[in-house]
N, C-alpha and C. Protein backbone atom coordinates (compact mmCIF):
# COMPACT_ATOMS: atom_id res chain seq x y z
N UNK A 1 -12.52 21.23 85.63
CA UNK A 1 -13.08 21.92 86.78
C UNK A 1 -11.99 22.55 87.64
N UNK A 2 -10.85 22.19 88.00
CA UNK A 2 -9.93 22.16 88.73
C UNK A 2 -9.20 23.60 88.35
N UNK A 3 -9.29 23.82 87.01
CA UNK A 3 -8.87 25.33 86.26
C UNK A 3 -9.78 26.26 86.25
N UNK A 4 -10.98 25.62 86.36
CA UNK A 4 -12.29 27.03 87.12
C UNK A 4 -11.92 27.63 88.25
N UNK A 5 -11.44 26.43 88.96
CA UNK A 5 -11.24 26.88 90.67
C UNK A 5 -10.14 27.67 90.71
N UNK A 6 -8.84 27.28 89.75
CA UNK A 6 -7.74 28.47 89.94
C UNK A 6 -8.35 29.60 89.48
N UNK A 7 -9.32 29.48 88.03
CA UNK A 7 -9.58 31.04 87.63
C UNK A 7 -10.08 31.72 88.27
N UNK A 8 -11.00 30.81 89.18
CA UNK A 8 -12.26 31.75 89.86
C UNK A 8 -12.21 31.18 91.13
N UNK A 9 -10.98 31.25 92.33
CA UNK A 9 -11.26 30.93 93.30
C UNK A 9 -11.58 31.39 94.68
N UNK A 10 -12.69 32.14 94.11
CA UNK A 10 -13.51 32.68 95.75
C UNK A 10 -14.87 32.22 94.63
N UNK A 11 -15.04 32.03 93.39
CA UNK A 11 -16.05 31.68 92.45
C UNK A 11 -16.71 32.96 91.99
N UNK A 12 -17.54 33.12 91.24
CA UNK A 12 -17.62 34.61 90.38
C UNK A 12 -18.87 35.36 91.03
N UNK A 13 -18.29 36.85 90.49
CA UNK A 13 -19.35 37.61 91.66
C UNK A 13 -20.93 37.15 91.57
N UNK A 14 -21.89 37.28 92.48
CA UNK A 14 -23.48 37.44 92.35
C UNK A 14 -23.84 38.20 93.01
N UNK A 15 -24.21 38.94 92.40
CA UNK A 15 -24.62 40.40 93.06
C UNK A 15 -26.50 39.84 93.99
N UNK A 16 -26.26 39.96 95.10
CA UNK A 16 -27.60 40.26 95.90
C UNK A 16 -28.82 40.72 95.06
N UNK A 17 -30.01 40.14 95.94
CA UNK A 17 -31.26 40.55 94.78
C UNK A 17 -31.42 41.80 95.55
N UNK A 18 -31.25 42.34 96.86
CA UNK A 18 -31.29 43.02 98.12
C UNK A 18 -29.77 42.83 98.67
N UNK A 19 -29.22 45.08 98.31
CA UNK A 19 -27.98 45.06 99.15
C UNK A 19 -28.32 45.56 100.74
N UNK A 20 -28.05 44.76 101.35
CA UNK A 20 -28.06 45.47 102.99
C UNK A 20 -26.99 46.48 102.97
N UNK A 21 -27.61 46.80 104.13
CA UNK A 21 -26.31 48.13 104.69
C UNK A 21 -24.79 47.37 105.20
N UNK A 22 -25.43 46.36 105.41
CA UNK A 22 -24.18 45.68 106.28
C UNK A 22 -23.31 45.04 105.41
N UNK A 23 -23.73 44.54 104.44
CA UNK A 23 -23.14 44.03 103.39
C UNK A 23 -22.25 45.09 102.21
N UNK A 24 -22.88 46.36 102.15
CA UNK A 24 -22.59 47.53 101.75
C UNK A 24 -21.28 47.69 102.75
N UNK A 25 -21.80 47.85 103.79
CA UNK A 25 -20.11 48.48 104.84
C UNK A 25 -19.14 47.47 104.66
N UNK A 26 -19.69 45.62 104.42
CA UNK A 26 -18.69 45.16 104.56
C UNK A 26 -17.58 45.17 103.41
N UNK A 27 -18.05 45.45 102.05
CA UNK A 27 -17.41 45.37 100.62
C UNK A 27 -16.66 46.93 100.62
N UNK A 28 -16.85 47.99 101.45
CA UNK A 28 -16.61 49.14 101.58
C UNK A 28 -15.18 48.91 102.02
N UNK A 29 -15.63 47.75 103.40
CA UNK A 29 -14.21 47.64 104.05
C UNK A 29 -13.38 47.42 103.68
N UNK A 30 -13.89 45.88 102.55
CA UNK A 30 -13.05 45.42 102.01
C UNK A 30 -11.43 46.15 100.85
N UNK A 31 -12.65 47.37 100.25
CA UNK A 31 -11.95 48.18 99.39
C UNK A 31 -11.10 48.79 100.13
N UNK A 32 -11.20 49.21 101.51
CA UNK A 32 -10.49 50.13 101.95
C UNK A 32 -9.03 49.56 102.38
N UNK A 33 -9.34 48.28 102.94
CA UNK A 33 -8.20 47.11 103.07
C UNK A 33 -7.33 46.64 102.58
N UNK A 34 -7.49 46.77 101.27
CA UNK A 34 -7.15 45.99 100.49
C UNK A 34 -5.95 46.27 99.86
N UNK A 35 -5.32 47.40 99.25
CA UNK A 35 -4.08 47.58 99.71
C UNK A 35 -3.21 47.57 100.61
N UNK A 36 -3.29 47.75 101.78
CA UNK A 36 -2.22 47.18 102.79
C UNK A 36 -2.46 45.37 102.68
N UNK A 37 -3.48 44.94 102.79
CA UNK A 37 -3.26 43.50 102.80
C UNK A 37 -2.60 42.74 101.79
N UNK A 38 -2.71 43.31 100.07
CA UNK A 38 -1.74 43.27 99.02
C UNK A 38 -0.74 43.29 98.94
N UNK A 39 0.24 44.47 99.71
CA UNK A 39 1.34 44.72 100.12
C UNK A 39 2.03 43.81 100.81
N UNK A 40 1.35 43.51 101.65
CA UNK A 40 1.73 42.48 102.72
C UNK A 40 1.96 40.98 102.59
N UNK A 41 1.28 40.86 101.47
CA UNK A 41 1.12 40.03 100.93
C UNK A 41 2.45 39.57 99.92
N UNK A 42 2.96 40.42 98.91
CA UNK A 42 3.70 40.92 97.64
C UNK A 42 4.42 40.97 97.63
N UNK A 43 4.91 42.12 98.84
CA UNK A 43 6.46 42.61 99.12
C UNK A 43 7.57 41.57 99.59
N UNK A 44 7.20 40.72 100.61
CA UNK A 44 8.00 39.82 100.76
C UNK A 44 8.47 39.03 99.53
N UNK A 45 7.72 39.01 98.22
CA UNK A 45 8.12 37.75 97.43
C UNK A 45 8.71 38.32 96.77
N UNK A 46 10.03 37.05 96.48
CA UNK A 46 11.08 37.51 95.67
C UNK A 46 10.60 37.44 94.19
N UNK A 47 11.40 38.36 93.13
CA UNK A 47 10.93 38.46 91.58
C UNK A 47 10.67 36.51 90.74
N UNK A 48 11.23 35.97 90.97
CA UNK A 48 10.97 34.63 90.69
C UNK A 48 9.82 33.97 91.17
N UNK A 49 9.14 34.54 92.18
CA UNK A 49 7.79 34.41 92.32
C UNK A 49 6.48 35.05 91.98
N UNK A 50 7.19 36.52 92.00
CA UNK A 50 6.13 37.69 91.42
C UNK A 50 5.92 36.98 89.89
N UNK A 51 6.77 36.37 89.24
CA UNK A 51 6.91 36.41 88.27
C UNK A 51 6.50 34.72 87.72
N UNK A 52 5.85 34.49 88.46
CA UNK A 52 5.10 32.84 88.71
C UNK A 52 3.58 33.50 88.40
N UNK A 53 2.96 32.57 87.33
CA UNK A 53 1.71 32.88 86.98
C UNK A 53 0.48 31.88 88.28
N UNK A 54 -0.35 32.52 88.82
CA UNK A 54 -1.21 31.88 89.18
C UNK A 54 -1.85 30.11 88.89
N UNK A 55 -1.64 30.29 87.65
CA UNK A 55 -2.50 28.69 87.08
C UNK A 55 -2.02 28.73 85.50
N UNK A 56 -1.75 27.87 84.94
CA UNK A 56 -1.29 27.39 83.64
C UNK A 56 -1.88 28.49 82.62
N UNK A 57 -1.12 29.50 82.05
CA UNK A 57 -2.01 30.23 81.04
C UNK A 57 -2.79 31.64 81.59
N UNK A 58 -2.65 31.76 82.72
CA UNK A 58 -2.95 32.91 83.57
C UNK A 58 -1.90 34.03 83.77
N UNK A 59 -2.23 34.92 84.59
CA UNK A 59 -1.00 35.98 84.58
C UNK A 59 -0.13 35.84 85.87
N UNK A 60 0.71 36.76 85.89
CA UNK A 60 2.21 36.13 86.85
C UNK A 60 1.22 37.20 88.11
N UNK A 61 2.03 37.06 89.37
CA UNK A 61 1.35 37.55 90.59
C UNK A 61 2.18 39.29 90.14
N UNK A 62 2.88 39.20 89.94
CA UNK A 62 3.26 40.89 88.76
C UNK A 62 2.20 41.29 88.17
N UNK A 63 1.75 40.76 86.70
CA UNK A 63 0.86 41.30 86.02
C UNK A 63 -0.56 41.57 86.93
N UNK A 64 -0.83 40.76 88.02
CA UNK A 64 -2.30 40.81 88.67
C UNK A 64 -2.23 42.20 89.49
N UNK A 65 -0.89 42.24 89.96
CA UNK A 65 -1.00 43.47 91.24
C UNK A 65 -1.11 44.91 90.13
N UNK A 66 -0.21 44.72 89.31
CA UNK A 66 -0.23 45.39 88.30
C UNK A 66 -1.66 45.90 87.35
N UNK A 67 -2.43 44.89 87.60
CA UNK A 67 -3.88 44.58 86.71
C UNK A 67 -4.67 45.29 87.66
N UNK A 68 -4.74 44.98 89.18
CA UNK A 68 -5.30 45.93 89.98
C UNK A 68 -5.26 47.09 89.98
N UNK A 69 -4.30 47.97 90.09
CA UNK A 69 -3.82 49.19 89.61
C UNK A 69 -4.55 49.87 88.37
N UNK A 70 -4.48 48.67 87.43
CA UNK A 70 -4.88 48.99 86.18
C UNK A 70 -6.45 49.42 86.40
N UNK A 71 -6.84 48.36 87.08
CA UNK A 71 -8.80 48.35 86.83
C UNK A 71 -9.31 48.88 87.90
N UNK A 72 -8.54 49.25 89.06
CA UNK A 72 -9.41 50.27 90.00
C UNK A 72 -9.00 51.63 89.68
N UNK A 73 -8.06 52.03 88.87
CA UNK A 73 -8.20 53.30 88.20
C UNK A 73 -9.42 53.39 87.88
N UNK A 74 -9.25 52.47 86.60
CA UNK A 74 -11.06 52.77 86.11
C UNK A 74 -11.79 52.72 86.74
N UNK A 75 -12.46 51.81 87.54
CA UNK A 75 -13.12 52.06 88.89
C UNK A 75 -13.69 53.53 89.19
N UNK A 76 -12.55 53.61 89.79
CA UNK A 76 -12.49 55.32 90.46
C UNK A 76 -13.09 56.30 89.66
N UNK A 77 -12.74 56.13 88.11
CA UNK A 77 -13.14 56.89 87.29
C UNK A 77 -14.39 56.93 87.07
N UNK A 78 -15.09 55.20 86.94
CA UNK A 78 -16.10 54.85 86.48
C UNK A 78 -17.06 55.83 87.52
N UNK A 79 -16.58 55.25 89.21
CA UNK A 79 -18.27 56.16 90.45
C UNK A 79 -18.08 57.50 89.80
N UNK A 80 -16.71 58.51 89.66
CA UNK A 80 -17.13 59.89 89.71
C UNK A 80 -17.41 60.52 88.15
N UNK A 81 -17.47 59.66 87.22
CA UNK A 81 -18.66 60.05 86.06
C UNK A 81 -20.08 59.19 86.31
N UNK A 82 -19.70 58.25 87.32
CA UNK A 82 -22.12 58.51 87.84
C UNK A 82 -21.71 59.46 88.36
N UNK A 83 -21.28 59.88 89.48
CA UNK A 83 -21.62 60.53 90.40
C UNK A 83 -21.68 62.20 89.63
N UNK A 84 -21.58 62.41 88.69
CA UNK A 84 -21.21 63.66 88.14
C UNK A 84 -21.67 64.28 86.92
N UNK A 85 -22.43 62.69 86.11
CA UNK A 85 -22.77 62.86 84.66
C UNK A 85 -24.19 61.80 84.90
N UNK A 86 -25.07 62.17 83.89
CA UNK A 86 -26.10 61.72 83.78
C UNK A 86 -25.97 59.54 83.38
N UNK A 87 -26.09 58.61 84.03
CA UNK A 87 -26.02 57.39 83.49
C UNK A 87 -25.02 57.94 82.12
N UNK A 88 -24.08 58.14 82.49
CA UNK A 88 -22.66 58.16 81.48
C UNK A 88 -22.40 56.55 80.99
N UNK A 89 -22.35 56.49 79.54
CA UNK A 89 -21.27 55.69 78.95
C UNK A 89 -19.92 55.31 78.98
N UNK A 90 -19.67 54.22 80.26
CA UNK A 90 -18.11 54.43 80.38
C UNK A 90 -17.26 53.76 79.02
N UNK A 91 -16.03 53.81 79.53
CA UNK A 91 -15.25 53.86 78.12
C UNK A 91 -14.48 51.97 78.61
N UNK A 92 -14.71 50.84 77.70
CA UNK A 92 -14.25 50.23 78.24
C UNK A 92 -12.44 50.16 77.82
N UNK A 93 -11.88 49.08 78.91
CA UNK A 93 -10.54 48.36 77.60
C UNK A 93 -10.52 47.19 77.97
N UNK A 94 -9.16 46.88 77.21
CA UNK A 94 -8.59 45.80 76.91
C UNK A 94 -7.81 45.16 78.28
N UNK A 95 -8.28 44.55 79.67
CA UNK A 95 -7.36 44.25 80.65
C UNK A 95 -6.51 43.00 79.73
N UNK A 96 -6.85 42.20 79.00
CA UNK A 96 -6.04 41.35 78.74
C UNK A 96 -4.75 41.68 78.07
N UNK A 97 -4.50 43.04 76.99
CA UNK A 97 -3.60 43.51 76.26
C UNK A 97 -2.91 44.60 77.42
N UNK A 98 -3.84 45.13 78.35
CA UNK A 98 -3.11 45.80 79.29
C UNK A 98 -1.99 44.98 79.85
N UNK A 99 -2.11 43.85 80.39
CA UNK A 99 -1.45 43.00 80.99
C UNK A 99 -0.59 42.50 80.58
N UNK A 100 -0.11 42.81 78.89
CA UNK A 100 0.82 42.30 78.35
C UNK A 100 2.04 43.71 77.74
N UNK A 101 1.31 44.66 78.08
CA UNK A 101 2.42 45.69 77.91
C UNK A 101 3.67 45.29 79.21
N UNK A 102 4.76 46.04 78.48
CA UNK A 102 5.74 46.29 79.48
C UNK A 102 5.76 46.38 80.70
N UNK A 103 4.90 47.89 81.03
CA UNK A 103 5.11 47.91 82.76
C UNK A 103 4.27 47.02 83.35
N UNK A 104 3.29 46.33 82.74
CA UNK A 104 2.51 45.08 83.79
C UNK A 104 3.55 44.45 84.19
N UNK A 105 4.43 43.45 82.45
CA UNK A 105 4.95 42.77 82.88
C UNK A 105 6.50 42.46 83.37
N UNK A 106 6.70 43.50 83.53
CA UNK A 106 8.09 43.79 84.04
C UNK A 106 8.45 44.64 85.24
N UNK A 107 7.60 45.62 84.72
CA UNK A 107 8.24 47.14 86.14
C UNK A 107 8.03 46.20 87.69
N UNK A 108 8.44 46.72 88.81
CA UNK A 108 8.52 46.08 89.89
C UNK A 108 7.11 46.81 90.46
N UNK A 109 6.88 46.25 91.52
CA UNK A 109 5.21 45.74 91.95
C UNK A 109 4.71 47.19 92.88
N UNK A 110 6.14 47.76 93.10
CA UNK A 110 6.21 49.40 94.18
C UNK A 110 5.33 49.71 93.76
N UNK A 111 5.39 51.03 92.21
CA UNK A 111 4.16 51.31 91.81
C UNK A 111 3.08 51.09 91.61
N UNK A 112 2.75 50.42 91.69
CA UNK A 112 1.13 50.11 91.45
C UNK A 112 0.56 49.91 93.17
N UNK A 113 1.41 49.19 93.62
CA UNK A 113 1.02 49.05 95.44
C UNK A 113 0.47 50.95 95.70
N UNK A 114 1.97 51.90 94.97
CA UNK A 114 1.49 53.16 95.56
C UNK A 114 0.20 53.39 95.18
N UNK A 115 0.02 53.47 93.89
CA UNK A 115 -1.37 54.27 93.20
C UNK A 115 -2.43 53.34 93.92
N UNK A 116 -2.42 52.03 94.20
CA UNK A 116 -3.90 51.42 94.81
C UNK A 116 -3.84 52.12 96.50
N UNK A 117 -2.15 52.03 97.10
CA UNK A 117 -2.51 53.25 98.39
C UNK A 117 -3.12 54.26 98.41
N UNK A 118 -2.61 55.10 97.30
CA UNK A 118 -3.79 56.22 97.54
C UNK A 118 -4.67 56.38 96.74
N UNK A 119 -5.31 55.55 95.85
CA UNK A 119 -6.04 55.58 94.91
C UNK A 119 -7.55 54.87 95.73
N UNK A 120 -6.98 54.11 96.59
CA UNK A 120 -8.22 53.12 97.46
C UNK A 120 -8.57 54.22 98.67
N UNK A 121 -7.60 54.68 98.84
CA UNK A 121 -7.52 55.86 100.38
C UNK A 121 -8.90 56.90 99.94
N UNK A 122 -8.81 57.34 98.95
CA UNK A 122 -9.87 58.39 98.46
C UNK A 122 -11.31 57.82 97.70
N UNK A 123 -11.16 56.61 97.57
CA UNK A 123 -11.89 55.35 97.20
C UNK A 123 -13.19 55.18 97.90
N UNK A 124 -12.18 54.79 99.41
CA UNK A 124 -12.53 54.87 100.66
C UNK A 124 -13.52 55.57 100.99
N UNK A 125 -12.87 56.84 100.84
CA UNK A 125 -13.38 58.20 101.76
C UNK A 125 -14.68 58.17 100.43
N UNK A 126 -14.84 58.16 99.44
CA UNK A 126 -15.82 58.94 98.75
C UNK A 126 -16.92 57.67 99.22
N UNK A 127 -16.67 56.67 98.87
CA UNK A 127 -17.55 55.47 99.26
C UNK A 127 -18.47 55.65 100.61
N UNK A 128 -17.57 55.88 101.84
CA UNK A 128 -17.97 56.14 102.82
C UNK A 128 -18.95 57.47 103.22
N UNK A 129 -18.84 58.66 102.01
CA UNK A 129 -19.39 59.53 102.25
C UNK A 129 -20.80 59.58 101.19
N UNK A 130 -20.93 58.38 100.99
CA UNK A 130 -22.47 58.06 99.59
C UNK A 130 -23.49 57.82 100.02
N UNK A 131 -24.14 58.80 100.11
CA UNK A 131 -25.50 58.71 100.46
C UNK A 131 -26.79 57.79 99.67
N UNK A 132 -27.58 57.49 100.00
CA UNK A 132 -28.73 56.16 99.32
C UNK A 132 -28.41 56.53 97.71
N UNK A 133 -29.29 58.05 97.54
CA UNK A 133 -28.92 58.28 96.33
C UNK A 133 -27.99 58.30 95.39
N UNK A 134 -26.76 58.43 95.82
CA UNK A 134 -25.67 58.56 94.96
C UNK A 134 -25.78 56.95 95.22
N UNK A 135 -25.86 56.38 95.91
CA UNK A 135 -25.33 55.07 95.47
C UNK A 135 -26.05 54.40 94.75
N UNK A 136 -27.57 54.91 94.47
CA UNK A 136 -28.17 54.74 93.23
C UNK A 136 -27.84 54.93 91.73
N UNK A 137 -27.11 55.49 91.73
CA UNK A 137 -26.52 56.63 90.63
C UNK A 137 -26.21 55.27 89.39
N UNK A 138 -25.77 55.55 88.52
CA UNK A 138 -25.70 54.38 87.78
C UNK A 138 -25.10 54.73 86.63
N UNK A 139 -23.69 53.76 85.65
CA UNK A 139 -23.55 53.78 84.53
C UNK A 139 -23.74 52.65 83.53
N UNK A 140 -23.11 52.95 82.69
CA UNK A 140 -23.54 51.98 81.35
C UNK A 140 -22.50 51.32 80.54
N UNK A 141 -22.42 50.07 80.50
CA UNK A 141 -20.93 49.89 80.67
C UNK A 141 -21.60 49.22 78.64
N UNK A 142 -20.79 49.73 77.87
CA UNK A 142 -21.49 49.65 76.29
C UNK A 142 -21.17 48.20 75.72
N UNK A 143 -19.99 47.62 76.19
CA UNK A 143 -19.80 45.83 75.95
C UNK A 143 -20.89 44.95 76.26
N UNK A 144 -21.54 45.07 77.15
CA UNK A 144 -22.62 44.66 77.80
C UNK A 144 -23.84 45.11 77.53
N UNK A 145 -23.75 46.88 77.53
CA UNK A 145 -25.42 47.02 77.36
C UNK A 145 -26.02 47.30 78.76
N UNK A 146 -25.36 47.07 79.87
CA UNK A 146 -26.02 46.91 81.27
C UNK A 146 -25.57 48.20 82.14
N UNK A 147 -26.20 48.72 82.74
CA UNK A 147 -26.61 49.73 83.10
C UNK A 147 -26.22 48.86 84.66
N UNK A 148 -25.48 49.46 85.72
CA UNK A 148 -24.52 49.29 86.96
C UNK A 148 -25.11 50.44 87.81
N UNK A 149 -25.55 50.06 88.84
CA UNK A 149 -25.68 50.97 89.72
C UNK A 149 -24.53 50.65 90.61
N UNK A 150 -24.26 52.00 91.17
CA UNK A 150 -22.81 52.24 92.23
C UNK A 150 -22.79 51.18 93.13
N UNK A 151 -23.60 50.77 94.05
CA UNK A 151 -23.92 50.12 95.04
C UNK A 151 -23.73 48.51 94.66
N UNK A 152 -24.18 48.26 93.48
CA UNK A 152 -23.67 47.11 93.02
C UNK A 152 -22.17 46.53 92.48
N UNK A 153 -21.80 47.58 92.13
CA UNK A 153 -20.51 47.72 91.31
C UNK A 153 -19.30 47.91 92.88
N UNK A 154 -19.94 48.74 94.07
CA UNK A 154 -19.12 48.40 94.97
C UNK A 154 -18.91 46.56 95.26
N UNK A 155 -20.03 46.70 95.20
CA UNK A 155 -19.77 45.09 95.35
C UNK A 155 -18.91 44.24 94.69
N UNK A 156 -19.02 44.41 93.17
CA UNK A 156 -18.27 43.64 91.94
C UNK A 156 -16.62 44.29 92.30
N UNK A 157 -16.52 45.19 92.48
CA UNK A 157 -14.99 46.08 92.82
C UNK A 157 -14.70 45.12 94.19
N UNK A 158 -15.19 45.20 95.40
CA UNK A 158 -15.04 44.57 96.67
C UNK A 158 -14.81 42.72 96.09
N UNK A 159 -15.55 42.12 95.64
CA UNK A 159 -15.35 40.74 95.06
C UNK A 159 -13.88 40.62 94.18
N UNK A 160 -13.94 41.85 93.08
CA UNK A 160 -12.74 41.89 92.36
C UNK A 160 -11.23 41.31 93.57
N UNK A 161 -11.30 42.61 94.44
CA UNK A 161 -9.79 42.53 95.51
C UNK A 161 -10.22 41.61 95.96
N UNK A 162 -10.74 40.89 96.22
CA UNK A 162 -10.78 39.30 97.20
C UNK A 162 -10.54 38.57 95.98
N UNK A 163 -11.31 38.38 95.06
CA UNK A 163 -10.52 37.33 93.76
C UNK A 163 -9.46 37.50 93.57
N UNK A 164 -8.44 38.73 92.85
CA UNK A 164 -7.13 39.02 92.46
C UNK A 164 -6.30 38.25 93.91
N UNK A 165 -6.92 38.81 95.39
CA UNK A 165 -5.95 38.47 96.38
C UNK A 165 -5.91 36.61 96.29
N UNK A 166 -7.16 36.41 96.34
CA UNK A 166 -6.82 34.82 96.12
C UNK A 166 -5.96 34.21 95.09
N UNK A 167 -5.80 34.82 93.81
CA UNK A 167 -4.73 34.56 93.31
C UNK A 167 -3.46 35.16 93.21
N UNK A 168 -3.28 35.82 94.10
CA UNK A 168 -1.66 36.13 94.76
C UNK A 168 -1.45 35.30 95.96
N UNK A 169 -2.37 34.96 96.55
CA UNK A 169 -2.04 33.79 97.86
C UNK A 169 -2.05 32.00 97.03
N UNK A 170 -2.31 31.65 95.88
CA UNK A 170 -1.82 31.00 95.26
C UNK A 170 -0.30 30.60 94.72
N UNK A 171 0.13 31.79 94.31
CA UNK A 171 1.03 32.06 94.39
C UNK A 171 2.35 32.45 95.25
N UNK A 172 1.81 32.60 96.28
CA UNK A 172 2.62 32.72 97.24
C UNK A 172 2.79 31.61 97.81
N UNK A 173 1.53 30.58 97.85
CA UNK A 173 1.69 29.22 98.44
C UNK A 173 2.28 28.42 97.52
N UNK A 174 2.94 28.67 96.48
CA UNK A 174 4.23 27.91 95.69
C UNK A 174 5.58 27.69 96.66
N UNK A 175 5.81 29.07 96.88
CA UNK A 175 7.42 29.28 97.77
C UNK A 175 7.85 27.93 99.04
């Protein structure tokens, strides 16, 4: 049990049967936050810690900031093919083999902090400018079979940066 709680410690998303608005603004916020609070978080730690895995068998607080980068690209990609293409088929990958290339696990943590700066900045702004409908909008993620509406998936994205951050504040509470 004790290795659930490192894997999953804010515990795993559940998406609402009913999203409020308020709950909507608050996961909005969250996205929008969430790079500077990463940063802030990151930058202070020296490479011997970046380089400290979360929990036995997990990835180093490197590969995660790095992993973020990685999966809110897709993200980003994922709202503006709903927002643009009919319930589009997104394209999935591999985060686990991502995480084991080179620049996860080596390059220093700068880059990826930049691309989630401005990658969340415009994130932000499009999120904030989604009207009922678009946030209806919906794709199809083909591993699954399940069909994601935007509004939900803000949510699963907003849960994502609070999980990843909980396991960089794991990590940081080593030092």
């Amino acid at each position: 049990m004790k290795d659930q709680n490192l894997k999953y410690p804010i515990g795993r998303f559940v998406k609402p049967s009913v999203i409020s608005k308020v709950e909507l603004h608050n996961w909005i916020e969250i996205i929008g936050a969430f790079p500077k609070a990463l940063k802030n978080e990151t930058e202070p730690m020296p490479d011997n810690l970046l380089d400290t895995p979360y929990r036995e068998g997990g990835w180093t607080a490197r590969q995660v900031v790095h992993h973020c980068a990685d999966s809110h690209i897709n993200a980003f990609i994922r709202f503006k093919l709903a927002l643009t293409e009919d319930n589009p088929i997104i394209k999935p990958y591999n985060e686990a083999l991502w995480a084991e290339l080179s620049d996860s696990k080596f390059l220093p943590i700068q880059s990826s902090l930049s691309v989630l700066e401005g990658l969340h900045y415009r994130w932000y702004i499009l999120l904030k400018n989604m009207d009922d409908e678009m946030l209806k909008r919906k794709y199809t993620h083909p591993e699954h079979g399940t069909e994601f509406t935007l509004d939900e998936a803000v949510g699963m994205y907003a849960w994502h940066c609070n999980h990843h951050f909980a396991h960089i504040k794991l990590v940081s509470q080593k030092s």
